[in-house]
C-alpha atoms as a PDB file:
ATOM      1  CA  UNK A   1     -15.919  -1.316  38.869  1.00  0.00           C
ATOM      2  CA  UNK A   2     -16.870  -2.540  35.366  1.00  0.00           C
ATOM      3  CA  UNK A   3     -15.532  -0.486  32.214  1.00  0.00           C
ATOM      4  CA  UNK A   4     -16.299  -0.182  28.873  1.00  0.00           C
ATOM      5  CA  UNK A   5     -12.978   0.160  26.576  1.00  0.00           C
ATOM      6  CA  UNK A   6     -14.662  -0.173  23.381  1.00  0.00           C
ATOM      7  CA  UNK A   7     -11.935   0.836  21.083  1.00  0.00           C
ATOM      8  CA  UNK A   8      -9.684   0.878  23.345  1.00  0.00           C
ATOM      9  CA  UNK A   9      -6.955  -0.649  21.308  1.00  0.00           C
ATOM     10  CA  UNK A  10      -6.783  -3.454  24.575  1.00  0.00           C
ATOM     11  CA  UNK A  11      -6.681  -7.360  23.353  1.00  0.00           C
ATOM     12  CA  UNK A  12      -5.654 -10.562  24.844  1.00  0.00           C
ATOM     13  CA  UNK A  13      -4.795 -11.849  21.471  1.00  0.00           C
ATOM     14  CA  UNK A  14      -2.634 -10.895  19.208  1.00  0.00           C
ATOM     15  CA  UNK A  15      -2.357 -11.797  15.206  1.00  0.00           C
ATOM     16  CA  UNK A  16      -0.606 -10.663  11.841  1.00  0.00           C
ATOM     17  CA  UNK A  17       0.773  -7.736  13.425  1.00  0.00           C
ATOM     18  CA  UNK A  18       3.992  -8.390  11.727  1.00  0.00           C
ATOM     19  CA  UNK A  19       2.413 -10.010   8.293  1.00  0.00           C
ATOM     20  CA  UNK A  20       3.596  -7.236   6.229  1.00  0.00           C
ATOM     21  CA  UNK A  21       7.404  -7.735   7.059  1.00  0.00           C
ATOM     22  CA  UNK A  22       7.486 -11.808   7.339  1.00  0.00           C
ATOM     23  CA  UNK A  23      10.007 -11.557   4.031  1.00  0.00           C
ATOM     24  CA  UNK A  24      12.206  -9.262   6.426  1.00  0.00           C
ATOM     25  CA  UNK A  25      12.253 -12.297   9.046  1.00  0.00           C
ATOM     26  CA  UNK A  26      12.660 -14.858   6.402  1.00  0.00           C
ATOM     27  CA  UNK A  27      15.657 -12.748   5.052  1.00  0.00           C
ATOM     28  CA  UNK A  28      17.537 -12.374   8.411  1.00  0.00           C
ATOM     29  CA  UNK A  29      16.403 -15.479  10.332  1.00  0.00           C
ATOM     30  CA  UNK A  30      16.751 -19.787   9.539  1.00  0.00           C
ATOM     31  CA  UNK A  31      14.133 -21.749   8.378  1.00  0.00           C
ATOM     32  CA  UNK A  32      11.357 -22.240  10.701  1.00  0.00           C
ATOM     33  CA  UNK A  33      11.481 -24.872  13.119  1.00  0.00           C
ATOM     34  CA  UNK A  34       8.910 -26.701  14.195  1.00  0.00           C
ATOM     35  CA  UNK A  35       7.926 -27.275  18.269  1.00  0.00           C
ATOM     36  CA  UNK A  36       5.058 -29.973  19.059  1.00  0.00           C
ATOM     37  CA  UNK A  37       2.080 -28.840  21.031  1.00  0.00           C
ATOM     38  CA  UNK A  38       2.636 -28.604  24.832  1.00  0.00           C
ATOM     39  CA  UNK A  39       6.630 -27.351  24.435  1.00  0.00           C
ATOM     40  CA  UNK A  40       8.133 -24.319  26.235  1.00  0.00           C
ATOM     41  CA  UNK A  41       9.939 -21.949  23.813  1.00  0.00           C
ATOM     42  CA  UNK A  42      10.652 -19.434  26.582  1.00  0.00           C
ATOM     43  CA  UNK A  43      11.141 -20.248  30.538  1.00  0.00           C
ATOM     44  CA  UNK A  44      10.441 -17.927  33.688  1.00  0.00           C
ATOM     45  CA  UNK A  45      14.128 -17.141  34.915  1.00  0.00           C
ATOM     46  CA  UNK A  46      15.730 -19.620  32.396  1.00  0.00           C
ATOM     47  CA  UNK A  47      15.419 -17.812  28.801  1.00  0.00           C
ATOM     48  CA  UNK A  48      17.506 -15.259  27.688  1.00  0.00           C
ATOM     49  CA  UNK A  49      18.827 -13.322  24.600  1.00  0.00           C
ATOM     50  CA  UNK A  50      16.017 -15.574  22.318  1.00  0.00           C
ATOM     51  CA  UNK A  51      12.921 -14.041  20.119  1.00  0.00           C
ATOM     52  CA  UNK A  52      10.638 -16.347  17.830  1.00  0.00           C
ATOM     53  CA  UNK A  53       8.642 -15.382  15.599  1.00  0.00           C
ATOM     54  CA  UNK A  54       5.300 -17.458  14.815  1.00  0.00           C
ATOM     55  CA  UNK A  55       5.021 -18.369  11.403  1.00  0.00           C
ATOM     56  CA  UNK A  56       2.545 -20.824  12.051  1.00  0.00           C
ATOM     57  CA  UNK A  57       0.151 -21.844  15.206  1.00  0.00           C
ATOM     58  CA  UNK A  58      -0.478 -20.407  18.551  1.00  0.00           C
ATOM     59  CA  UNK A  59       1.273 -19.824  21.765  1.00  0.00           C
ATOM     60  CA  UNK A  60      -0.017 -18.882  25.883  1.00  0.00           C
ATOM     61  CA  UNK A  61       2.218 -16.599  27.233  1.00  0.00           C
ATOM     62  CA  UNK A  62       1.788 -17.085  31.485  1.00  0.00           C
ATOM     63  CA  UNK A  63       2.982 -16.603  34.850  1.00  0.00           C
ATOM     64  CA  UNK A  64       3.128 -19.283  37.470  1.00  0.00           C
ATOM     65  CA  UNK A  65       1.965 -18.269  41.288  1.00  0.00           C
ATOM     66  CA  UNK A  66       3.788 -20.369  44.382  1.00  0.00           C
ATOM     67  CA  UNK A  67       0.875 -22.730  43.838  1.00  0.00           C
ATOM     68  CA  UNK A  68       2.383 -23.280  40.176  1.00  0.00           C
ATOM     69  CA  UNK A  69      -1.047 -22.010  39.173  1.00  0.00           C
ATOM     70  CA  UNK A  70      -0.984 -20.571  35.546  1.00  0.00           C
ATOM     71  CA  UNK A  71      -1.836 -16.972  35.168  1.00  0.00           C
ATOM     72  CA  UNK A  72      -2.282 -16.486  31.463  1.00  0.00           C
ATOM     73  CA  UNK A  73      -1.544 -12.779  30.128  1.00  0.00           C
ATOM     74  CA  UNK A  74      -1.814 -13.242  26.260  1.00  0.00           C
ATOM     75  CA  UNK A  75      -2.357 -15.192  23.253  1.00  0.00           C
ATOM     76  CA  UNK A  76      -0.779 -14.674  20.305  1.00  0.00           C
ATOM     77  CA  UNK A  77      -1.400 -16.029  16.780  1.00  0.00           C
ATOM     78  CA  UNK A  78       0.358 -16.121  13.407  1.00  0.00           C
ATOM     79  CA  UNK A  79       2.459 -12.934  12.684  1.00  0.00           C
ATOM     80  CA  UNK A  80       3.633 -12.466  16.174  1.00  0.00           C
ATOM     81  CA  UNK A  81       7.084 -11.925  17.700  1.00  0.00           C
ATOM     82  CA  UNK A  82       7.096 -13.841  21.392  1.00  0.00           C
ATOM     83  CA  UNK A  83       9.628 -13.149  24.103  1.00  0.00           C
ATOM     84  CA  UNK A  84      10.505  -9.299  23.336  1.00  0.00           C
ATOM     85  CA  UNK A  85      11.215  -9.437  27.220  1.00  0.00           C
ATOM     86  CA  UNK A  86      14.772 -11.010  25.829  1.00  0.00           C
ATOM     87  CA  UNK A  87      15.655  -8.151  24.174  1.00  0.00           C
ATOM     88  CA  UNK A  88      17.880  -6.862  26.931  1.00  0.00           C
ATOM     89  CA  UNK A  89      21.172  -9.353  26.501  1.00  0.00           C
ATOM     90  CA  UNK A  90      21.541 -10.891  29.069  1.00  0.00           C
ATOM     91  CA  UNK A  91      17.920 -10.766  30.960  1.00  0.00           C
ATOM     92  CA  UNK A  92      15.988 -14.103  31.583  1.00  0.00           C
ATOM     93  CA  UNK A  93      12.859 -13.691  30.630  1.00  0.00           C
ATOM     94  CA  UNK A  94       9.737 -12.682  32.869  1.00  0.00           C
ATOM     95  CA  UNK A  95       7.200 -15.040  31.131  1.00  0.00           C
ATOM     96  CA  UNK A  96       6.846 -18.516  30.295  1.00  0.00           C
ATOM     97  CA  UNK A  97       5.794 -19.463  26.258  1.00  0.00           C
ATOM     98  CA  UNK A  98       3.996 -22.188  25.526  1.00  0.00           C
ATOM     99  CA  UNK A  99       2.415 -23.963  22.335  1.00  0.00           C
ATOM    100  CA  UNK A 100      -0.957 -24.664  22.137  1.00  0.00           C
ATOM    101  CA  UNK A 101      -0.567 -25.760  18.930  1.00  0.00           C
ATOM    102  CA  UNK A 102       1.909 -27.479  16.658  1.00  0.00           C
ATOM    103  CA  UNK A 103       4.077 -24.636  15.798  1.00  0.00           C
ATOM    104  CA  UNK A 104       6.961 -23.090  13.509  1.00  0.00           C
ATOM    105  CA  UNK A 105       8.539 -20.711  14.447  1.00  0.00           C
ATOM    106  CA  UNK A 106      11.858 -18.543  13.215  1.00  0.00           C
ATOM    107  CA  UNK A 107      14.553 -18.100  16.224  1.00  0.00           C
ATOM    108  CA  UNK A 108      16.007 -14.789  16.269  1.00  0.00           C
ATOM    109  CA  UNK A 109      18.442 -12.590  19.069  1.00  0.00           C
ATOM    110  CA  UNK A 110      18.931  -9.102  19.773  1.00  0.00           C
ATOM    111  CA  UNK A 111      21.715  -8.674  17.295  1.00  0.00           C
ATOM    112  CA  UNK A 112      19.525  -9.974  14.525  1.00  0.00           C
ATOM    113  CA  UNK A 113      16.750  -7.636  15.373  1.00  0.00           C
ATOM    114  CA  UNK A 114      18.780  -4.830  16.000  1.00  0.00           C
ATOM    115  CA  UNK A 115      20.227  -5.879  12.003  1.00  0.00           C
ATOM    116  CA  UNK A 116      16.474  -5.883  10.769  1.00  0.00           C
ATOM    117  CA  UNK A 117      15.112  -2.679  12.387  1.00  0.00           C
ATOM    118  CA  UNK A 118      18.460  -0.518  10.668  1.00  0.00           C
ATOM    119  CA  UNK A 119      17.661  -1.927   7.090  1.00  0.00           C
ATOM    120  CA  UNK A 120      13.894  -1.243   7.737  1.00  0.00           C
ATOM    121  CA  UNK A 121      12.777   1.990   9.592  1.00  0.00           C
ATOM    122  CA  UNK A 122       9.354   1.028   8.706  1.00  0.00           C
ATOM    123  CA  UNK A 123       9.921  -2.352  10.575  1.00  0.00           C
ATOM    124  CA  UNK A 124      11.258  -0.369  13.697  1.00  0.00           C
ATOM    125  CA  UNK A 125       8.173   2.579  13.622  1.00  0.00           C
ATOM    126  CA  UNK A 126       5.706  -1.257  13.852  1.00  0.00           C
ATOM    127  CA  UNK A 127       7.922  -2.962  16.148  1.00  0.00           C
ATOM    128  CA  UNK A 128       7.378   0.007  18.665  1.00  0.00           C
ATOM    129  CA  UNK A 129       3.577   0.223  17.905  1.00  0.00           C
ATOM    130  CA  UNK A 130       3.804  -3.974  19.261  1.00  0.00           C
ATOM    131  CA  UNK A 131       5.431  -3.081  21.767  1.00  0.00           C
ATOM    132  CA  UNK A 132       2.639  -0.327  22.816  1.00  0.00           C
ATOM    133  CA  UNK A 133      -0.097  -2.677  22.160  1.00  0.00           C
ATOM    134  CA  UNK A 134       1.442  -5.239  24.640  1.00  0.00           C
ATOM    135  CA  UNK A 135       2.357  -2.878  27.185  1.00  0.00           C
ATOM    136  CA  UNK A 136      -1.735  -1.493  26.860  1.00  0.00           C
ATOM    137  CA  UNK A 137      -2.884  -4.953  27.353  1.00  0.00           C
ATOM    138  CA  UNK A 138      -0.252  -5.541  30.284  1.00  0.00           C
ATOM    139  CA  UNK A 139      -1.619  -2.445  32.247  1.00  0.00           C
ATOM    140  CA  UNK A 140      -5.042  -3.246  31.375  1.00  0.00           C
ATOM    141  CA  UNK A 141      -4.537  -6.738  33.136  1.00  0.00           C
ATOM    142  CA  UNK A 142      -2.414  -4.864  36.369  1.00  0.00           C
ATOM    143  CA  UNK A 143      -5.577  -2.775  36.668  1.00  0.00           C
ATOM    144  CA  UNK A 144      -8.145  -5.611  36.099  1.00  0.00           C
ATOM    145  CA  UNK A 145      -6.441  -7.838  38.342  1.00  0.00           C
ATOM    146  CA  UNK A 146      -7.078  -5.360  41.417  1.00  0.00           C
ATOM    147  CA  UNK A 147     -10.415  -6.021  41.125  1.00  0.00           C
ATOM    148  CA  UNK A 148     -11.757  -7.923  43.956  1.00  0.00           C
ATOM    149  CA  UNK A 149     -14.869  -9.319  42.296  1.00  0.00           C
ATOM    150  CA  UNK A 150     -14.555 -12.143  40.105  1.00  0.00           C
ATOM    151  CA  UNK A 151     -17.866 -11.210  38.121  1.00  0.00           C
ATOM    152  CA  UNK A 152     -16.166  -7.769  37.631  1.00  0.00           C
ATOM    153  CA  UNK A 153     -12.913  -9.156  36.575  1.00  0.00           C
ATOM    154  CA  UNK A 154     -14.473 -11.398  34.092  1.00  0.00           C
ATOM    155  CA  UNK A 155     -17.214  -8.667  32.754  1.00  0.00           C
ATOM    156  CA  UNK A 156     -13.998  -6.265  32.237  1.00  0.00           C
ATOM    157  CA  UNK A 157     -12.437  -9.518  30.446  1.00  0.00           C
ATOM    158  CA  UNK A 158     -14.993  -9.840  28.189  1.00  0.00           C
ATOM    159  CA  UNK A 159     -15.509  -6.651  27.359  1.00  0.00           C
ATOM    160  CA  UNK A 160     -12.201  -5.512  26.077  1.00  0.00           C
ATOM    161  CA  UNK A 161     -11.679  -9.050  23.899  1.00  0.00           C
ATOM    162  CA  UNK A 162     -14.953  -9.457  22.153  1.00  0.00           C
ATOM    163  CA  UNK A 163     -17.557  -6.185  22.695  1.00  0.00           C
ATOM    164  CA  UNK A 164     -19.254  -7.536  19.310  1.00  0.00           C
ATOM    165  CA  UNK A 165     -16.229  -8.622  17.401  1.00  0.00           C
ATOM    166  CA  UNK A 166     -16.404 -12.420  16.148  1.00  0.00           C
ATOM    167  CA  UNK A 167     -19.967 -12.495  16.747  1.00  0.00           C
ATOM    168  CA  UNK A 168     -19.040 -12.556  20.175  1.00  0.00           C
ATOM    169  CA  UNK A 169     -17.780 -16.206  20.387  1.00  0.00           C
ATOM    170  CA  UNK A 170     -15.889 -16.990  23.239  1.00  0.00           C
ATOM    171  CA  UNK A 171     -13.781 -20.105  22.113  1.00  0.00           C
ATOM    172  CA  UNK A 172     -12.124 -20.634  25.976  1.00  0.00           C
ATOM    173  CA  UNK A 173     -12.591 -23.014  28.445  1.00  0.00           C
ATOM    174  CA  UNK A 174     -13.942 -22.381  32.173  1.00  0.00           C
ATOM    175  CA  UNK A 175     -10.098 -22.804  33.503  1.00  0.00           C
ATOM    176  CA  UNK A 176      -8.617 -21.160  30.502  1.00  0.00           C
ATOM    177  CA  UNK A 177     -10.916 -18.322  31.586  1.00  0.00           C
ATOM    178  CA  UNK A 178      -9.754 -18.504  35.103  1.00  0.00           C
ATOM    179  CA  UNK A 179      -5.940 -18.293  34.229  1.00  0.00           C
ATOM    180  CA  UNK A 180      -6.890 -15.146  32.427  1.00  0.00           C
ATOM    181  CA  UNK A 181      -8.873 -13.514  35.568  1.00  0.00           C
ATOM    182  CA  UNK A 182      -6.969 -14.978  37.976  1.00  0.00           C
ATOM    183  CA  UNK A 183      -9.260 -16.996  40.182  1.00  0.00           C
ATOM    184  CA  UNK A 184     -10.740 -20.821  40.343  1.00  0.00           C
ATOM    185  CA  UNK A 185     -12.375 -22.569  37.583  1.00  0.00           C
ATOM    186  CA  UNK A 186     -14.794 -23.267  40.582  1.00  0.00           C
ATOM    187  CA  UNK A 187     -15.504 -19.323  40.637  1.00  0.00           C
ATOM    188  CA  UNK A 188     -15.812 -18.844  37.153  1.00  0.00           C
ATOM    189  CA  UNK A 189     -18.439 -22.043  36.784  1.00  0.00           C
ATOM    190  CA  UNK A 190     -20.324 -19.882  39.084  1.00  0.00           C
ATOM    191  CA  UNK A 191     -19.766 -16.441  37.582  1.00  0.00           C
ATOM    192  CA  UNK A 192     -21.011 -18.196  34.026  1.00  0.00           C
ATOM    193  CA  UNK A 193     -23.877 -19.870  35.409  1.00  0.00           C
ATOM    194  CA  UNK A 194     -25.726 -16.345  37.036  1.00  0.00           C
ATOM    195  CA  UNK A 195     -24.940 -15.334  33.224  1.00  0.00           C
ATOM    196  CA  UNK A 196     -26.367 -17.336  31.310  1.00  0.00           C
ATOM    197  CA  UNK A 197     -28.916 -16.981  34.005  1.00  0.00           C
ATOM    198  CA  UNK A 198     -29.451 -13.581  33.771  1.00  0.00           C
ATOM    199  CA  UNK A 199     -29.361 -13.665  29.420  1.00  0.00           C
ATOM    200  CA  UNK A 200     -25.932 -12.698  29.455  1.00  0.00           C
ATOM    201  CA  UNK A 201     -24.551 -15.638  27.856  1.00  0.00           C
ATOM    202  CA  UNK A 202     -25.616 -19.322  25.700  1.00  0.00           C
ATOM    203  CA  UNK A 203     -23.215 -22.543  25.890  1.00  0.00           C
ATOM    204  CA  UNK A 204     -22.180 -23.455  23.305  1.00  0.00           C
ATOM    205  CA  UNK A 205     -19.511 -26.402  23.636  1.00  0.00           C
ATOM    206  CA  UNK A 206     -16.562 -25.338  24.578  1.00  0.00           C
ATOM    207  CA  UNK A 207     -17.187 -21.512  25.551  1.00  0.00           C
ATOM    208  CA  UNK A 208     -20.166 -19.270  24.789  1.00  0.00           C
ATOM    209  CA  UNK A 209     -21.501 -16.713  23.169  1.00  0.00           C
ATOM    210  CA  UNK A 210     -21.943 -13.505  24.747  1.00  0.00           C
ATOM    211  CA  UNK A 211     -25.724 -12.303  23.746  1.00  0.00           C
ATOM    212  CA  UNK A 212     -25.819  -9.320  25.956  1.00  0.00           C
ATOM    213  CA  UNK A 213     -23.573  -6.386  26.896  1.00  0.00           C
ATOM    214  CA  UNK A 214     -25.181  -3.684  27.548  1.00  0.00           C
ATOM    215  CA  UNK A 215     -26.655  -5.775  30.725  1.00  0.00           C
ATOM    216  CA  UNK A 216     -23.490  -6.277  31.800  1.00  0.00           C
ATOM    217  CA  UNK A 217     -22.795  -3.079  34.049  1.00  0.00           C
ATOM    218  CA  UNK A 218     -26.265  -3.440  35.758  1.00  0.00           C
ATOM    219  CA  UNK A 219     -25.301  -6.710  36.751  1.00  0.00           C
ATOM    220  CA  UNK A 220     -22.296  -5.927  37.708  1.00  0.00           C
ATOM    221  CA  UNK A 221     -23.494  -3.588  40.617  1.00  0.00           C
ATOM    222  CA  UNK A 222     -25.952  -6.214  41.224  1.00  0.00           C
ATOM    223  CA  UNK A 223     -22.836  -8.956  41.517  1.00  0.00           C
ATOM    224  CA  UNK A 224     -20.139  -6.960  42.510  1.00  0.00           C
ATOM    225  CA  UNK A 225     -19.753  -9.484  45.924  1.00  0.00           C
ATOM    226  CA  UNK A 226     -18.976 -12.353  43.942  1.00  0.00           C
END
């Protein structure tokens, strides 16, 4: 059933949580590189041993199903380590890392991060707080993804990434929202539509803005088939 997390700590997106200690990257890492738009930094099964962190840009991190299907589980911005599941040498990683965005980014391995959290304590006390914050927003999408109702799914979606922040722009397209939920574009075209139907939500381009939630759990109930 729908759930409000307000403050719940729980986001898709994830930015500058490492702002604070980019001089400790710079200090122990090269010179950012830079990867064009549409490059893999990190491969399902493939990747191993190697950490970035995002200096500039943004990056999908997703899952493919047997239908190669993306399942999207996170964004992350500027300020951002990607690929902590290479932390254990010699483990591929889980998750495939993508740019979405011309990006530069600083390579580091387990050694080197090892090297930075003994010099900085502080560094190691935020690196585990990341790590808590991902692992939140990983259950959080376990739990959503049981969910048999699309409209559900997508209400529970909503709620946790916007619930008034942003002046509740949603800045994703219909399939970008259906990676994230798990279901067809098809489904979520319909999902939107009863919506902005209902006063829910107004186009606007690419996305919309959300103009109601406290309708949400009423319709809900009333949608809970879809």
């Amino acid at each position: 059933m729908y759930q409000s997390h307000q403050d719940s700590g729980i986001s898709y997106f994830f930015s500058g949580e490492f702002y604070a200690y980019r001089s400790l990257f710079e200090e122990f890492c090269p010179p950012p590189m830079k990867i064009e738009k549409g490059m893999r930094i990190c491969r399902h099964g493939h990747t191993k041993n190697w950490m970035y962190y995002l200096c500039k840009g943004s990056l999908k991190v997703y899952v493919e199903n047997l239908t190669g299907n993306e399942r999207i589980v996170a964004l992350l911005g500027e300020d951002t380590i990607a690929g902590l599941d290479c932390f254990l040498p010699g483990t591929a990683s889980l998750m495939t890392i993508e740019s979405t965005s011309d990006c530069w980014l600083m390579p580091f391995l387990n050694t080197t991060l090892e090297a930075m959290m003994q010099k900085s304590p502080e560094f190691s006390i935020e690196l585990v707080r990341y790590y808590c914050k991902v692992m939140r927003q990983l259950c959080f999408d376990a739990t959503n993804q049981s969910v048999s109702s699309v409209f559900i799914r997508l209400a529970n979606f909503l709620q946790v990434n916007w619930d008034d922040q942003d002046n509740n722009r949603v800045l994703l397209s219909q399939q970008d929202l259906a990676a994230a939920v798990n279901c067809s574009r098809t489904s979520i075209a319909r999902v939107c539509k009863i919506m902005k139907e209902e006063g829910v939500i107004s186009v606007e381009g690419i996305g919309f803005r959300i103009l109601d939630f406290s309708n949400l759990e009423a319709l809900c109930r009333k949608y809970a088939h879809l």
